[in-house]
N, C-alpha and C. Protein backbone atom coordinates (compact mmCIF):
# COMPACT_ATOMS: atom_id res chain seq x y z
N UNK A 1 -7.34 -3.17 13.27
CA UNK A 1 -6.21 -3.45 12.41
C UNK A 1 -5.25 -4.33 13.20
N UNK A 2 -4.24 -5.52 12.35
CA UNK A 2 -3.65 -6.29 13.02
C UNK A 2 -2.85 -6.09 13.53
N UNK A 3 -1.66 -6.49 14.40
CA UNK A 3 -0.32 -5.65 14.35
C UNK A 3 0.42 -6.19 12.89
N UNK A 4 0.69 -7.35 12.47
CA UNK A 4 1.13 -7.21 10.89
C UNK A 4 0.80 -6.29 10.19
N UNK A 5 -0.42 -6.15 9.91
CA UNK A 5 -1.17 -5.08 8.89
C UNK A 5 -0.74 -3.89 9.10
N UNK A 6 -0.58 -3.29 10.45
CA UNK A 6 -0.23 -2.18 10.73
C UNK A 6 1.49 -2.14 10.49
N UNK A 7 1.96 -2.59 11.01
CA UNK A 7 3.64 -3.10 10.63
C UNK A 7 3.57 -2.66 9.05
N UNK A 8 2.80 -3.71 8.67
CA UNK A 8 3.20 -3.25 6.63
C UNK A 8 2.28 -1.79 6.72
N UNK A 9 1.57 -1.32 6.62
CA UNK A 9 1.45 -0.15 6.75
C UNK A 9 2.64 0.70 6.74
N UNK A 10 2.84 0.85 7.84
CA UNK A 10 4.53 1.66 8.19
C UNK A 10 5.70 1.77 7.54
N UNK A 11 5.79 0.18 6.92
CA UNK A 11 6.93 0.06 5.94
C UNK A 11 6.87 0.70 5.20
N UNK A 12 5.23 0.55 4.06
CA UNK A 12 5.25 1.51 3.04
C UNK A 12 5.30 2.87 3.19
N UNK A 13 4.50 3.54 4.50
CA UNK A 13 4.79 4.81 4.67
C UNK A 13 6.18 5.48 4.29
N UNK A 14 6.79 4.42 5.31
CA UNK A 14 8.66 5.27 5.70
C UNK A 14 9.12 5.12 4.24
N UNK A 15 8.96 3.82 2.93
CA UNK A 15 9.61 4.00 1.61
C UNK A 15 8.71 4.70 0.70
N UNK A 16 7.70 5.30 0.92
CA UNK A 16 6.85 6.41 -0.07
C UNK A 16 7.06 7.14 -0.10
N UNK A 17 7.76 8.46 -0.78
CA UNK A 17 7.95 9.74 -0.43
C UNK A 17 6.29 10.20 -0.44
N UNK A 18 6.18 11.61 -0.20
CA UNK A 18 5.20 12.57 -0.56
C UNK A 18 5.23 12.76 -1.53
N UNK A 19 6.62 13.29 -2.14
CA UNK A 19 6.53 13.45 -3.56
C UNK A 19 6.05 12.46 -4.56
N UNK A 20 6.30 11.18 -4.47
CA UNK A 20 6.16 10.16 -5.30
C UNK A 20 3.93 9.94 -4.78
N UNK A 21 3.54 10.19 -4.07
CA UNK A 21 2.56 9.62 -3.76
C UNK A 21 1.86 11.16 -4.24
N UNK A 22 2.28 12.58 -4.69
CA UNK A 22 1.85 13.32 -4.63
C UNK A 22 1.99 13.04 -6.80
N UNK A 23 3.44 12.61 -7.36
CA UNK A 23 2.93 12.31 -8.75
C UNK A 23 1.77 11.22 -9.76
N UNK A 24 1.88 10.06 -8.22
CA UNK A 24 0.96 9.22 -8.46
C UNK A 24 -0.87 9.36 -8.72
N UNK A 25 -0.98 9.94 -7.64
CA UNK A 25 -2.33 10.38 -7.05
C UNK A 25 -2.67 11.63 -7.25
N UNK A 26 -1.53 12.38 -7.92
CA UNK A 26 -2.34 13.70 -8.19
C UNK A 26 -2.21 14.41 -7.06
N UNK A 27 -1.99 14.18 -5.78
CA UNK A 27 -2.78 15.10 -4.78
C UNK A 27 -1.65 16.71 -4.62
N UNK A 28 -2.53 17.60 -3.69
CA UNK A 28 -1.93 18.46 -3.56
C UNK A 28 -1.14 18.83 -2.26
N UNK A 29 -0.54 19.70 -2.04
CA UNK A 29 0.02 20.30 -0.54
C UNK A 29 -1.03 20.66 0.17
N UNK A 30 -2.47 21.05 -0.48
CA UNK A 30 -3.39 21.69 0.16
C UNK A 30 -4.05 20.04 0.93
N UNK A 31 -4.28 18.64 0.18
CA UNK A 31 -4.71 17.89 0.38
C UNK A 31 -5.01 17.12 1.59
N UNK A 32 -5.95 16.83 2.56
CA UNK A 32 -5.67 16.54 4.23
C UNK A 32 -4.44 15.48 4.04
N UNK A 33 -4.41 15.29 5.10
CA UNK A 33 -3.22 14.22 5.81
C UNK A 33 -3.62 12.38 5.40
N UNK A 34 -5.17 12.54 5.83
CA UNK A 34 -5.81 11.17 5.75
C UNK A 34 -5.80 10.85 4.50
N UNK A 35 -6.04 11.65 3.35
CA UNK A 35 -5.63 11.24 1.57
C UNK A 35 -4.57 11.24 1.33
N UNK A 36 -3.86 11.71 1.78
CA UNK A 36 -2.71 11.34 1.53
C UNK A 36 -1.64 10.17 1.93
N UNK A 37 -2.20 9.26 3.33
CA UNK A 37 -1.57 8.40 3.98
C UNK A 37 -2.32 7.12 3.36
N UNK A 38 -3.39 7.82 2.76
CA UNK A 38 -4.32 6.49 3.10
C UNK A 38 -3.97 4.99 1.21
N UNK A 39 -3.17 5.46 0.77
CA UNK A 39 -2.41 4.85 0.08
C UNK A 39 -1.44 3.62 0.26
N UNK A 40 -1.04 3.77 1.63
CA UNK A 40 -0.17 2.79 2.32
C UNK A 40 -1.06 1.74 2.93
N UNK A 41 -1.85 2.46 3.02
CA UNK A 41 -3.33 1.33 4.07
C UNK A 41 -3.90 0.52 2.90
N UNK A 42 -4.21 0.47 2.00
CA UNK A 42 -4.69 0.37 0.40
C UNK A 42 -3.25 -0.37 0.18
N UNK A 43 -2.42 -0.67 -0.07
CA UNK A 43 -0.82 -1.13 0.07
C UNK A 43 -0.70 -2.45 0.87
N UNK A 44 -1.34 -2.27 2.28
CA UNK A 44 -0.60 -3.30 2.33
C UNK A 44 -1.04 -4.48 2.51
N UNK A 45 -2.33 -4.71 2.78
CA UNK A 45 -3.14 -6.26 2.44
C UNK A 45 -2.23 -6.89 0.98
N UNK A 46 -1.43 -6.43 0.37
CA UNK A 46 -0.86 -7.18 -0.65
C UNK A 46 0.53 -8.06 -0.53
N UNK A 47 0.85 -8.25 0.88
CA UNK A 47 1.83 -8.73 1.70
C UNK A 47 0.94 -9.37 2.42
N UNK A 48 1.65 -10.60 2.13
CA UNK A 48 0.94 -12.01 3.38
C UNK A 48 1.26 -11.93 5.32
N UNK A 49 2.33 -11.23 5.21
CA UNK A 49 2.41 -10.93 6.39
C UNK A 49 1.54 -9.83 7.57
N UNK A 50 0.36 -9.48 5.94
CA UNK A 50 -0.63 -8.35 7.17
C UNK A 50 -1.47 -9.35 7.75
N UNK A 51 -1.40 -10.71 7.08
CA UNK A 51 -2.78 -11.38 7.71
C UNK A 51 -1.75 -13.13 8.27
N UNK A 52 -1.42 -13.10 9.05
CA UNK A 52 -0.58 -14.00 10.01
C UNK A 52 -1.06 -14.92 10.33
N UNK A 53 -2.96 -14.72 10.45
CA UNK A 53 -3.41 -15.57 11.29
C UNK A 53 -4.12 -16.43 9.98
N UNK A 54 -4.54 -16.07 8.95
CA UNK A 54 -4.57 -16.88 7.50
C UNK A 54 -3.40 -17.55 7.02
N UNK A 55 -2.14 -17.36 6.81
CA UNK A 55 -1.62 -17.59 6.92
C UNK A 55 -0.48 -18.68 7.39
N UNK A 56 -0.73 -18.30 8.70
CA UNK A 56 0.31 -19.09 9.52
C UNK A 56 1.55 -18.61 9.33
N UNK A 57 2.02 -17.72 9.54
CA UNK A 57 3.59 -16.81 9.78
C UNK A 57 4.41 -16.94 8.62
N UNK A 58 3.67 -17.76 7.24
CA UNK A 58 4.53 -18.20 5.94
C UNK A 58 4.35 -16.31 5.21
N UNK A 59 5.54 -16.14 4.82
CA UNK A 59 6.24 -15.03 4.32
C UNK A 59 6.10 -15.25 2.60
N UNK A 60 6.34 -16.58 2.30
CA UNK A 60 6.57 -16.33 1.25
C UNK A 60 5.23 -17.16 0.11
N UNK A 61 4.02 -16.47 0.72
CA UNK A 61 2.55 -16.96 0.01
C UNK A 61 2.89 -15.50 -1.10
N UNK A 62 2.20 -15.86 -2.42
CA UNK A 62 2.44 -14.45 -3.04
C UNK A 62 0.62 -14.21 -3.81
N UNK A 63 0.68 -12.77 -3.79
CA UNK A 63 -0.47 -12.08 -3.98
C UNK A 63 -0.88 -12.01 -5.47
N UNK A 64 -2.31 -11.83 -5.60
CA UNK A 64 -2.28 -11.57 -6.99
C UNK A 64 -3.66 -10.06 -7.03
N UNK A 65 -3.21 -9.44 -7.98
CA UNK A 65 -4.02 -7.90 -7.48
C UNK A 65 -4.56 -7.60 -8.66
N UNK A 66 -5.90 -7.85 -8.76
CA UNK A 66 -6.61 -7.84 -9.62
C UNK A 66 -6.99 -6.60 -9.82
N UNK A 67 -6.80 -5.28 -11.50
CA UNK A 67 -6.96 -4.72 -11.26
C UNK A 67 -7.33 -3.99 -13.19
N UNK A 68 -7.73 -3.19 -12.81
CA UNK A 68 -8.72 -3.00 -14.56
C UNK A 68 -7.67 -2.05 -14.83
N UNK A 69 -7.96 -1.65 -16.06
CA UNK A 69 -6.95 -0.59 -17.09
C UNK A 69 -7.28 1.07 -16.28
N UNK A 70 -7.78 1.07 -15.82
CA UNK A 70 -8.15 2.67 -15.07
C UNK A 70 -6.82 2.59 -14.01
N UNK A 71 -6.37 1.80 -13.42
CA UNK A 71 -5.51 1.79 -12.62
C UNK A 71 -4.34 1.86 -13.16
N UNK A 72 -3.76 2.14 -13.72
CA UNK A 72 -2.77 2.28 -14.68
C UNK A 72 -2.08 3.02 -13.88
N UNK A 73 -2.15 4.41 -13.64
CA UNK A 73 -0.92 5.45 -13.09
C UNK A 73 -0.85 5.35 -11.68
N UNK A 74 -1.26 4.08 -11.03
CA UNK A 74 -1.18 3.04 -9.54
C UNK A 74 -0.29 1.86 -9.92
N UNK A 75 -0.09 1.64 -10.93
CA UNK A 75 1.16 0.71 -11.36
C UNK A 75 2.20 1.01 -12.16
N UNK A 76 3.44 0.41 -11.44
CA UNK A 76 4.71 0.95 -12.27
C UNK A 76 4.72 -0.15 -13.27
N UNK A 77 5.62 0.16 -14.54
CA UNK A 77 5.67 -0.82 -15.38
C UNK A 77 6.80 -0.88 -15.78
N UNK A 78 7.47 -2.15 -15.99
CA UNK A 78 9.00 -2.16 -16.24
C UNK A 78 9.37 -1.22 -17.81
């Protein structure tokens, strides 16, 4: 993992609650640690800044996240 990638990683960690990742995903208190983190890792390839070296240090390339109707309660909607 890159250090960007890992960087955005972290970000999302520290602004995800448990709670919010626990209404999203369903999961439980009983649930390991690794299902439960592993949401932020899944997160953050969608920021140009996990991949620096594609890139070139530009911040403001924007993503597009292709994703079917099953994913629904993984996206907020205005």
């Amino acid at each position: 993992m890159s250090p960007g990638f890992y960087r955005n990683v972290v970000k999302v960690q520290k602004r995800v609650t448990f709670n919010q990742v626990k209404g999203i995903f369903g999961f439980t208190d009983s649930d390991c640690i690794g299902k439960i983190s592993f949401p932020a890792t899944q997160a953050a390839p969608s920021f140009s800044t996990s991949f620096p070296q594609i890139f070139n240090g530009r911040k403001d390339v924007q993503c597009l996240i292709p994703c079917a109707i099953d994913q629904h309660p993984r996206i907020s909607s205005p």
